[in-house]
Protein backbone atom coordinates (compact mmCIF):
# COMPACT_ATOMS: atom_id res chain seq x y z
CA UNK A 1 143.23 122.67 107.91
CA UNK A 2 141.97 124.89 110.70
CA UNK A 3 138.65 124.81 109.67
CA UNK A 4 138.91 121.07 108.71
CA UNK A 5 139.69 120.44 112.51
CA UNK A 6 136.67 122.72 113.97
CA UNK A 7 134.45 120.59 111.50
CA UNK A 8 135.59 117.26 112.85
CA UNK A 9 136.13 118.32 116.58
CA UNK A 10 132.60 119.35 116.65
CA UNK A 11 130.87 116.55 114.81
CA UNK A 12 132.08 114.14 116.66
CA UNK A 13 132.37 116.00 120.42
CA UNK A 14 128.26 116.37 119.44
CA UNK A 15 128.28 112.62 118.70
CA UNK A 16 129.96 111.76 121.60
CA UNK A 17 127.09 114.26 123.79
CA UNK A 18 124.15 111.99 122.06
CA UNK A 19 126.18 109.02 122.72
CA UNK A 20 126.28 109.59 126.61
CA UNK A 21 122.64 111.05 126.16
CA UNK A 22 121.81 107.54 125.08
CA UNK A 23 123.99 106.01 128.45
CA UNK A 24 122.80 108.34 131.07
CA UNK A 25 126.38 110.13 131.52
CA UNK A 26 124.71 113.96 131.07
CA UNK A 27 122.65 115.78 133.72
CA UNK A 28 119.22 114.75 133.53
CA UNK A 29 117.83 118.00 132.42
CA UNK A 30 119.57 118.26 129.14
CA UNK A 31 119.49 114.22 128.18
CA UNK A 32 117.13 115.15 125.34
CA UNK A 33 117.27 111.83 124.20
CA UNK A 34 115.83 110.23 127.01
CA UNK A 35 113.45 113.94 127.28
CA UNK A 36 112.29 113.32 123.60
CA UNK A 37 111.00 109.95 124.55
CA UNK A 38 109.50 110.40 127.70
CA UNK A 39 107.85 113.03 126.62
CA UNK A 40 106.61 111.21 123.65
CA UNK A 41 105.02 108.39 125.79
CA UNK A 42 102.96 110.57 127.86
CA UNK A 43 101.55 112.42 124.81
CA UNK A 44 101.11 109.21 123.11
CA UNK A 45 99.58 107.48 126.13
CA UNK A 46 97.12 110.22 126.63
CA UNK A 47 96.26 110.30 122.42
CA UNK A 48 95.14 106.15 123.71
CA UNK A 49 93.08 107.16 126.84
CA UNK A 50 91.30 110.57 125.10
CA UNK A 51 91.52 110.29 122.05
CA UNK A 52 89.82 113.00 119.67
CA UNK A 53 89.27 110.83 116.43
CA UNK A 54 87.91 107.65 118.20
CA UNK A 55 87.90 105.77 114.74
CA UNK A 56 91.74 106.79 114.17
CA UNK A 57 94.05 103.76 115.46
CA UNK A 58 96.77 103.68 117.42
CA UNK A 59 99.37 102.33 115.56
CA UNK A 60 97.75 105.13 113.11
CA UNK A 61 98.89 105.67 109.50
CA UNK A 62 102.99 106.59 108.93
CA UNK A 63 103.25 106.35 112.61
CA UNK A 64 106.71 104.25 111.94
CA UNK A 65 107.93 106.93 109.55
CA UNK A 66 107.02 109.60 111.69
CA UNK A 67 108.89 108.04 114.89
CA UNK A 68 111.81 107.49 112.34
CA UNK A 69 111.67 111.27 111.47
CA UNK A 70 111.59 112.39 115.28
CA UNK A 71 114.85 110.84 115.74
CA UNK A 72 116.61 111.46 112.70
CA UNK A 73 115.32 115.41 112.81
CA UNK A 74 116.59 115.33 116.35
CA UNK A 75 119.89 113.80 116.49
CA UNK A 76 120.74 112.54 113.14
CA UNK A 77 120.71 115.31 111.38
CA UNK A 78 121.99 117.53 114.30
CA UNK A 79 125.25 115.38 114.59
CA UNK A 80 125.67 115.97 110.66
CA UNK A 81 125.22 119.60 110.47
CA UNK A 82 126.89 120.57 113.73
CA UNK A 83 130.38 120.57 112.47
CA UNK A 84 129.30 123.07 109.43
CA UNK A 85 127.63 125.56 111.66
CA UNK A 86 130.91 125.74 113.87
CA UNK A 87 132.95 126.39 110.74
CA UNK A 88 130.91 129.28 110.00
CA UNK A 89 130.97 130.49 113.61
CA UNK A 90 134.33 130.70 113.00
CA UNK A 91 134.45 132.36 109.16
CA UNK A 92 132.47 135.02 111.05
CA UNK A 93 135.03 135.55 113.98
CA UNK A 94 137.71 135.48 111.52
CA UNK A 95 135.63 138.98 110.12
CA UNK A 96 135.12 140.45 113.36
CA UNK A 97 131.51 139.13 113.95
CA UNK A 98 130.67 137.87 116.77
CA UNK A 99 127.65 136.24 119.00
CA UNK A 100 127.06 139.75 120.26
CA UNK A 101 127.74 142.24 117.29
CA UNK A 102 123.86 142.03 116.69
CA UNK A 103 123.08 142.86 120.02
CA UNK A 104 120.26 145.43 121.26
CA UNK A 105 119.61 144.74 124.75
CA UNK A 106 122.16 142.63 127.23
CA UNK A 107 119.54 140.75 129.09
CA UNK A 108 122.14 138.70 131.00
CA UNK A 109 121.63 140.59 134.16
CA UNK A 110 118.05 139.93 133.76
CA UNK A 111 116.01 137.85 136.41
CA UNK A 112 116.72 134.38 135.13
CA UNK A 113 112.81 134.02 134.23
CA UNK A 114 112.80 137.09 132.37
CA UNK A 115 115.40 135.98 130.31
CA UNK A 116 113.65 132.55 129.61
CA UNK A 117 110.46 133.97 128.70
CA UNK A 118 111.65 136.56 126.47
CA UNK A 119 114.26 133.87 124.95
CA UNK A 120 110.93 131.75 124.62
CA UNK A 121 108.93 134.53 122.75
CA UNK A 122 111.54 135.95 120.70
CA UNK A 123 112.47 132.41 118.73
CA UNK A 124 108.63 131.55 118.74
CA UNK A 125 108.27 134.68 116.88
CA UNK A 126 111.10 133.77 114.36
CA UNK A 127 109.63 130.29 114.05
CA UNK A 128 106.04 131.91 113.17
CA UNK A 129 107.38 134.12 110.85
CA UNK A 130 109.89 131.58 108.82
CA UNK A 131 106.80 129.24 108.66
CA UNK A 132 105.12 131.90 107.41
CA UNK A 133 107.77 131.79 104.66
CA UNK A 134 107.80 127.97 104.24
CA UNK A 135 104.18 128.35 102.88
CA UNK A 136 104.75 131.55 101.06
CA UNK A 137 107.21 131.32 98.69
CA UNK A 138 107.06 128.15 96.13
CA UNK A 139 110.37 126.73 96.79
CA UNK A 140 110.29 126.40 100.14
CA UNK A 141 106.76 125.03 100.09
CA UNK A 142 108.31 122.26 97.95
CA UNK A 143 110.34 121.28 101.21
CA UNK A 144 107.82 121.86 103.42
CA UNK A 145 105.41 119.69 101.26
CA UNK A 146 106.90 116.77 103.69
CA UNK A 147 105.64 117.61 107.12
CA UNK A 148 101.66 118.49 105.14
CA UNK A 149 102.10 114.91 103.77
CA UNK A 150 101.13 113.58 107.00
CA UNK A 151 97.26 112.26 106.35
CA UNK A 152 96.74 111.58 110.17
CA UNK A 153 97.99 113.87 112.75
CA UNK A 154 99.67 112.42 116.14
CA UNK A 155 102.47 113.56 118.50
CA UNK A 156 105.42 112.49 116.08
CA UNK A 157 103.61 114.36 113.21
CA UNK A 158 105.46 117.29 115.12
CA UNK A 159 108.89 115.87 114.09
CA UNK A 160 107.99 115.04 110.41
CA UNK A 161 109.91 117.71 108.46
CA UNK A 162 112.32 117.99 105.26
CA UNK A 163 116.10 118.36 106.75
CA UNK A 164 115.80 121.51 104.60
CA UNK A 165 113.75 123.00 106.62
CA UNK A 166 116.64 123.02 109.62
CA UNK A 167 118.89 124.53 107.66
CA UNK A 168 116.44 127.36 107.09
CA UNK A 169 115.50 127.53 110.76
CA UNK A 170 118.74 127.39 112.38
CA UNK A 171 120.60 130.05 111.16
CA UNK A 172 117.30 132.35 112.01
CA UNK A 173 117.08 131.95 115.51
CA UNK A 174 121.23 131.81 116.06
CA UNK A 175 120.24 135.66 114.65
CA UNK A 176 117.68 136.09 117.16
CA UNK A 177 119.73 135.12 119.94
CA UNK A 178 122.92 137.08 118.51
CA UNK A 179 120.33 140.08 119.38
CA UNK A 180 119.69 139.22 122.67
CA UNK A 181 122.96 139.95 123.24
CA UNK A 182 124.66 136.09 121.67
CA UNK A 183 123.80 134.17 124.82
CA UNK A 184 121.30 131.48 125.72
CA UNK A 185 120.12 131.52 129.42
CA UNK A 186 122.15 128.73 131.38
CA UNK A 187 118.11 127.17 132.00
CA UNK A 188 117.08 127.35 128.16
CA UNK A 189 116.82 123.53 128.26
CA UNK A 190 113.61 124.44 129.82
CA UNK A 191 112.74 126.35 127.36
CA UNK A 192 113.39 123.54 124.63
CA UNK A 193 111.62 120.61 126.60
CA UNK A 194 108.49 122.91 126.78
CA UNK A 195 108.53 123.79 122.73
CA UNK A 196 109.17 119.80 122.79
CA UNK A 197 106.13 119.00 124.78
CA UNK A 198 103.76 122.23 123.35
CA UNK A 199 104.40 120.77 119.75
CA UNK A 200 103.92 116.83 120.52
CA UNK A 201 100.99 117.94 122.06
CA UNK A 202 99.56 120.04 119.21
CA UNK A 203 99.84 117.53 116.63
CA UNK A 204 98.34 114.99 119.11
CA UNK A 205 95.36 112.84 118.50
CA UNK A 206 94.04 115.12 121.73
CA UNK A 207 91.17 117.49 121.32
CA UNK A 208 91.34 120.73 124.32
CA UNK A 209 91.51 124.67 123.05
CA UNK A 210 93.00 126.31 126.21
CA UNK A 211 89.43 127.95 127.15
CA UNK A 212 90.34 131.94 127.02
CA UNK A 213 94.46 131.06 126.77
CA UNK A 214 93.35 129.89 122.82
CA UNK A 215 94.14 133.23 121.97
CA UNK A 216 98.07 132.92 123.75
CA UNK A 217 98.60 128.91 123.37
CA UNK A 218 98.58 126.87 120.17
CA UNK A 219 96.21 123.84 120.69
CA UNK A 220 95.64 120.84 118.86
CA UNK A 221 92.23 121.73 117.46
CA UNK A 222 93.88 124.93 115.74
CA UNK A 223 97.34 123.47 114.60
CA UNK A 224 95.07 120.57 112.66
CA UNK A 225 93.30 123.33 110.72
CA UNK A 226 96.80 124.34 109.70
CA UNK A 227 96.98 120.95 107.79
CA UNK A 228 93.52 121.28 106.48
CA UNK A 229 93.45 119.94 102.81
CA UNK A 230 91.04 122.67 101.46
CA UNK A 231 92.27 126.17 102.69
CA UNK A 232 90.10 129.53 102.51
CA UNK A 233 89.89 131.12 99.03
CA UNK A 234 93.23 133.61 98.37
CA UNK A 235 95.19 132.43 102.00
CA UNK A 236 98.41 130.39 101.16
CA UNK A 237 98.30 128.97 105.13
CA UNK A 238 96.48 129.50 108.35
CA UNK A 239 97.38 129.13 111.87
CA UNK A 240 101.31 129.38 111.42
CA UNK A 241 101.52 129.43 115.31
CA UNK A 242 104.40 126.86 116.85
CA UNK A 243 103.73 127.02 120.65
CA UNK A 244 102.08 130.17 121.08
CA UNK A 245 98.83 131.04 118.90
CA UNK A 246 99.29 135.13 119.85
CA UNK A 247 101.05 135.80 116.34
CA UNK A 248 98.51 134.14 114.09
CA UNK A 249 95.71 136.43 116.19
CA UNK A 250 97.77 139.30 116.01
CA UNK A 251 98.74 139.35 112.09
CA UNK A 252 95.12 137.62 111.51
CA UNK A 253 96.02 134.12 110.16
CA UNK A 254 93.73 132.40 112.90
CA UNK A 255 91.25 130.30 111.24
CA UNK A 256 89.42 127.98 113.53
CA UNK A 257 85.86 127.46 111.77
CA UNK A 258 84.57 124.06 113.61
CA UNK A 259 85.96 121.85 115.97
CA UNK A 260 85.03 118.01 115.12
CA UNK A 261 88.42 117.02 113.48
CA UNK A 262 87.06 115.36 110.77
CA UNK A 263 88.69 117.54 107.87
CA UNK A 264 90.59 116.03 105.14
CA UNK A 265 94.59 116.69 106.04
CA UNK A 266 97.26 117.23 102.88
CA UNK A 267 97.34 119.57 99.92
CA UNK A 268 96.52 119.46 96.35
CA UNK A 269 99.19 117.45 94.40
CA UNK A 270 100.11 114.99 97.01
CA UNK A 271 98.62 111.72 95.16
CA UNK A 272 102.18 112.37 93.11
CA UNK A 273 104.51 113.34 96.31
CA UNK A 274 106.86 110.29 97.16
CA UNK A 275 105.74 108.25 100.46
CA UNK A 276 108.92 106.95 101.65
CA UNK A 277 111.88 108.61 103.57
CA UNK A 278 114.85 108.89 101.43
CA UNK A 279 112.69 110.27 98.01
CA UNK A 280 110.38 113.17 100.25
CA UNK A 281 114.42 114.31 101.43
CA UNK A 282 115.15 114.21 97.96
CA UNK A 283 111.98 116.20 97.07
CA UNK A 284 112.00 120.05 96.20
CA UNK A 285 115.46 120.24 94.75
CA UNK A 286 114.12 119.87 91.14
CA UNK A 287 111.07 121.77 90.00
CA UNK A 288 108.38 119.16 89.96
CA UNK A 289 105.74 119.39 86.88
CA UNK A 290 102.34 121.21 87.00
């Protein structure tokens, strides 16, 4: 029963935060609901003044399914899964582990910038590396099929992603901030808005490199190369990078050969991957035929 009530108290106390999200009764700077759409509409309204792909439309192709997965990815699915990752928050107190037992470094007396920017790198890093893995191994590719099945790229592309895919991700970066000592900085809302705004814009219709920061930022002209249709001979994935493009130069999986974005987006089988919402979240938990 005790774990029954932590499941319940924190599904609904995070439906109740989205709720006043939605009513303007949170502080401003962590109303991501309101964040996630602002944001949006300055991305999208600069995609309509410089646009990259001048033939590609607005309204462009699955832009209605990708808005639909920005909010469900978001919220949705964040209200559902909340109460299960509290239950096992408290499985693992109930064994003596807690948000610090991973710790190497307390960084809490850190300058508070400090602490954002290495709070910024270190999940960036884990985010790299379990995209890395998404591509890697088969059965996660099968999940991660969905977000490659976008055939043109704009801000919500960002968003477009098997619910899978969280469940992979989330428990990975609760590790990585378990070793910095189980504590988010009080600011890491800044943090999140900026990942928010890095990855709308790289998936934008928006063409700009960064000049000499290419090599530190991710940039729209590289993250479309990671959706290229036709990869290099013997590379499973290119350009893993999330916000920052530093780990794909460091472990050399850059590959930025031309700039024009013209290049075919998907990946081999997709004329037989399903196009609506419900059957790609069904997708990868069967093995599909050759």
């Amino acid at each position: 029963m005790e774990y029954l009530e932590v499941f319940i108290n924190s599904f609904l106390g995070t439906l109740k935060w989205t709720w006043n999200s939605v009513l303007f009764n949170v502080p401003w700077y962590t109303n991501y609901f309101w964040g996630l759409i602002f944001i949006s509409l300055i991305i999208w309204a600069l995609e309509v003044l410089f646009p990259w792909r001048k033939n590609q439309a607005i309204i462009r192709k699955d832009f209605w399914l990708d808005a639909f997965y920005m909010f469900f990815n978001f919220f949705v699915f964040a209200i559902i899964i909340s109460g299960f990752y509290k239950v096992l928050e408290k499985v693992f107190s109930h064994v003596g582990i807690s948000a610090d037992s991973f710790a190497l470094i307390d960084f809490s007396a850190w300058p508070l910038w400090s602490q954002l920017l290495i709070f910024f790198i270190l999940l960036d890093f884990v985010q790299w590396f379990t995209h890395t893995l998404l591509h890697k191994y088969e059965f996660l590719w099968e999940f991660h099929k969905v977000h490659h099945s976008v055939k043109e790229m704009g801000f919500a592309a960002h968003m477009r992603y098997h619910w899978m895919e969280n469940v992979l991700y989330k428990p990975l970066k609760t590790f990585a901030v378990m070793i910095l000592g189980g504590f988010e900085p009080e600011q890491a809302y800044i943090v999140h808005f900026i990942a928010i705004t890095i990855g709308h814009f790289n998936h934008s219709n928006i063409k700009i490199t960064w000049g000499p920061l290419k090599y530190i930022l991710n940039n729209p002209v590289m993250h479309l190369y990671h959706h290229v249709y036709e990869l290099p001979k013997g590379r499973y994935g290119v350009n893993f990078g999330i916000s920052l493009s530093l780990w794909d130069y460091i472990f050399r999986t850059n590959y930025v050969p031309e700039d024009s974005g013209t290049i075919e987006l998907g990946f081999d089988d997709e004329h037989t991957f399903p196009k609506g919402f419900i059957k790609q979240n069904l997708h990868g938990f069967k093995k599909t035929k050759s």
